[in-house]
C-alpha atoms as a PDB file:
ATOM      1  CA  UNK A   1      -8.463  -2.250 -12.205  1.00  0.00           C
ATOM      2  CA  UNK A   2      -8.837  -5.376 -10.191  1.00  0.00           C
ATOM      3  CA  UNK A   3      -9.289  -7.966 -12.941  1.00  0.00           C
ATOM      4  CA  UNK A   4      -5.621  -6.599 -13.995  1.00  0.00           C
ATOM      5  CA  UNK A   5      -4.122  -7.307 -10.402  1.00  0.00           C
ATOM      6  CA  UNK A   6      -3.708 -10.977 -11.069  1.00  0.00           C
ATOM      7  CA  UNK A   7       0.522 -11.811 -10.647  1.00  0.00           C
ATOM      8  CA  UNK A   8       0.823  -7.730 -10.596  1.00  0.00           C
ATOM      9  CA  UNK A   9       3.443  -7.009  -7.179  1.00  0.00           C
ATOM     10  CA  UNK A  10       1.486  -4.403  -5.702  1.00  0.00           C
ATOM     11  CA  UNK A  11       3.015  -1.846  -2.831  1.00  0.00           C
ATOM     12  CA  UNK A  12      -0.194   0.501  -1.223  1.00  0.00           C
ATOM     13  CA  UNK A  13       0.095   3.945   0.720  1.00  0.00           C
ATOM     14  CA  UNK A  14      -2.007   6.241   1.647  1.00  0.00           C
ATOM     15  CA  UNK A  15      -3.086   9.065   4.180  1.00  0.00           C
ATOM     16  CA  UNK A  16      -6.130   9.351   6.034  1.00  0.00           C
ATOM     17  CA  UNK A  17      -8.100  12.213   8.588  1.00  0.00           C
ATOM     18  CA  UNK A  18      -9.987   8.868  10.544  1.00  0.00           C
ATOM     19  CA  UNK A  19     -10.058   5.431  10.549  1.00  0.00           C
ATOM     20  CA  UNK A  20      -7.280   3.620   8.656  1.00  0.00           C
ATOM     21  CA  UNK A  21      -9.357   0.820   8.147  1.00  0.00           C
ATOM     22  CA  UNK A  22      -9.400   1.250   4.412  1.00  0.00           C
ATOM     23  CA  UNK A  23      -5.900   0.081   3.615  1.00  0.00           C
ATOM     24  CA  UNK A  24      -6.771  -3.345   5.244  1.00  0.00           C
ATOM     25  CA  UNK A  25      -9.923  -3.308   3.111  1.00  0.00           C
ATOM     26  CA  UNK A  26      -7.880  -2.553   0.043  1.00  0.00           C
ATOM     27  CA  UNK A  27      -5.108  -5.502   0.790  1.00  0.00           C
ATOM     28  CA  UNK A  28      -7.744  -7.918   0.894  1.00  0.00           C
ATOM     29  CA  UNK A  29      -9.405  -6.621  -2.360  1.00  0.00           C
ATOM     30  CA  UNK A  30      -5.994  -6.743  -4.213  1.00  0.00           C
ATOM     31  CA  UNK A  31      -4.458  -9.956  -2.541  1.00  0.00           C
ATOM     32  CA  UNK A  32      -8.288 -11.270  -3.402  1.00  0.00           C
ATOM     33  CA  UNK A  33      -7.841 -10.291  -7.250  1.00  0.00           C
ATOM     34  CA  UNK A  34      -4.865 -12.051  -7.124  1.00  0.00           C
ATOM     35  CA  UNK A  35      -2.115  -9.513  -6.846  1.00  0.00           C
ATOM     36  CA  UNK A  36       1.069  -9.770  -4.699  1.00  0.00           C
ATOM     37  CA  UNK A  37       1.344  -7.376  -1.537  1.00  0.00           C
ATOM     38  CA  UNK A  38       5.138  -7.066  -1.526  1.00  0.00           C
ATOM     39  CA  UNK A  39       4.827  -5.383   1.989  1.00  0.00           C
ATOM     40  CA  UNK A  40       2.723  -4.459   4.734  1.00  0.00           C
ATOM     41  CA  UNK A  41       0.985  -1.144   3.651  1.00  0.00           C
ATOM     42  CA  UNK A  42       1.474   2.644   4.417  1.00  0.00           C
ATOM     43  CA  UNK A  43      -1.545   4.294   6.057  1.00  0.00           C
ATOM     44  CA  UNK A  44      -0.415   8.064   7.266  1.00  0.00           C
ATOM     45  CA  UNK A  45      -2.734   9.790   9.820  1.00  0.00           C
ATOM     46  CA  UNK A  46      -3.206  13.603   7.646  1.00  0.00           C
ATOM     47  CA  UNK A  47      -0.166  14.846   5.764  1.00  0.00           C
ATOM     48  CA  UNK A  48       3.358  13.129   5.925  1.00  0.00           C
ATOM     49  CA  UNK A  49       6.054  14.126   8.444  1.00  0.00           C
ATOM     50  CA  UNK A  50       9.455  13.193   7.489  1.00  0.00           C
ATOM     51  CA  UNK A  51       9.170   9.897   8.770  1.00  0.00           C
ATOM     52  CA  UNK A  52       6.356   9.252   6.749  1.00  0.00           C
ATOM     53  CA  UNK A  53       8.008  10.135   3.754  1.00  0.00           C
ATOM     54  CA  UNK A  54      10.892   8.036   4.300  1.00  0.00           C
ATOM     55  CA  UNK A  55       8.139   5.067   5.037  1.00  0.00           C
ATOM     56  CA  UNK A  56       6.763   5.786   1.834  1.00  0.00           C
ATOM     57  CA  UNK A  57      10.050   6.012  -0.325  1.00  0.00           C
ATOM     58  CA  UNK A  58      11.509   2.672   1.793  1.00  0.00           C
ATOM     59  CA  UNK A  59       8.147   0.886   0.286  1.00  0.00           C
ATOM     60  CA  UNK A  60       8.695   2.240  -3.193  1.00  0.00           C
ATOM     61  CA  UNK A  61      11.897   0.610  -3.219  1.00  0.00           C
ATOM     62  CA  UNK A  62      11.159  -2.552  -1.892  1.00  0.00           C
ATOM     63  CA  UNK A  63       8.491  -2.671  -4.607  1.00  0.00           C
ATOM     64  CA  UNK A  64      11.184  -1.437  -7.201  1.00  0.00           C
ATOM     65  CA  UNK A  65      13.241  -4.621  -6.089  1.00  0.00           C
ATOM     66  CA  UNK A  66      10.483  -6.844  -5.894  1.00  0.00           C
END
């Protein structure tokens, strides 16, 4: 998947139980392949609340717009 990345706009989310270290890992991986974050990530500590979702839909559209 990463040789793909290169001048792809890329948006990543995800949910964790400990340590959110892996969505920095993963930014530097993509932005390393060459891909474009379009915004800081979404990392959500166990299952989203509202607000969570409403993080996650606000990045899907500023990817959508990107």
């Amino acid at each position: 998947l990463e040789a793909k990345l290169g001048g792809k706009k890329v948006a990543i989310f995800g949910s964790y139980g400990w340590g959110g270290t892996w969505l920095e890992d993963w930014g530097t991986r993509i932005k390393d392949a060459g891909g474009e974050l379009v915004a800081d990530g979404v990392a959500l500590l166990g299952e989203p609340d509202d607000d969570g979702k409403a993080q996650c839909q606000e990045l899907g559209k500023t990817l959508a717009n990107a």
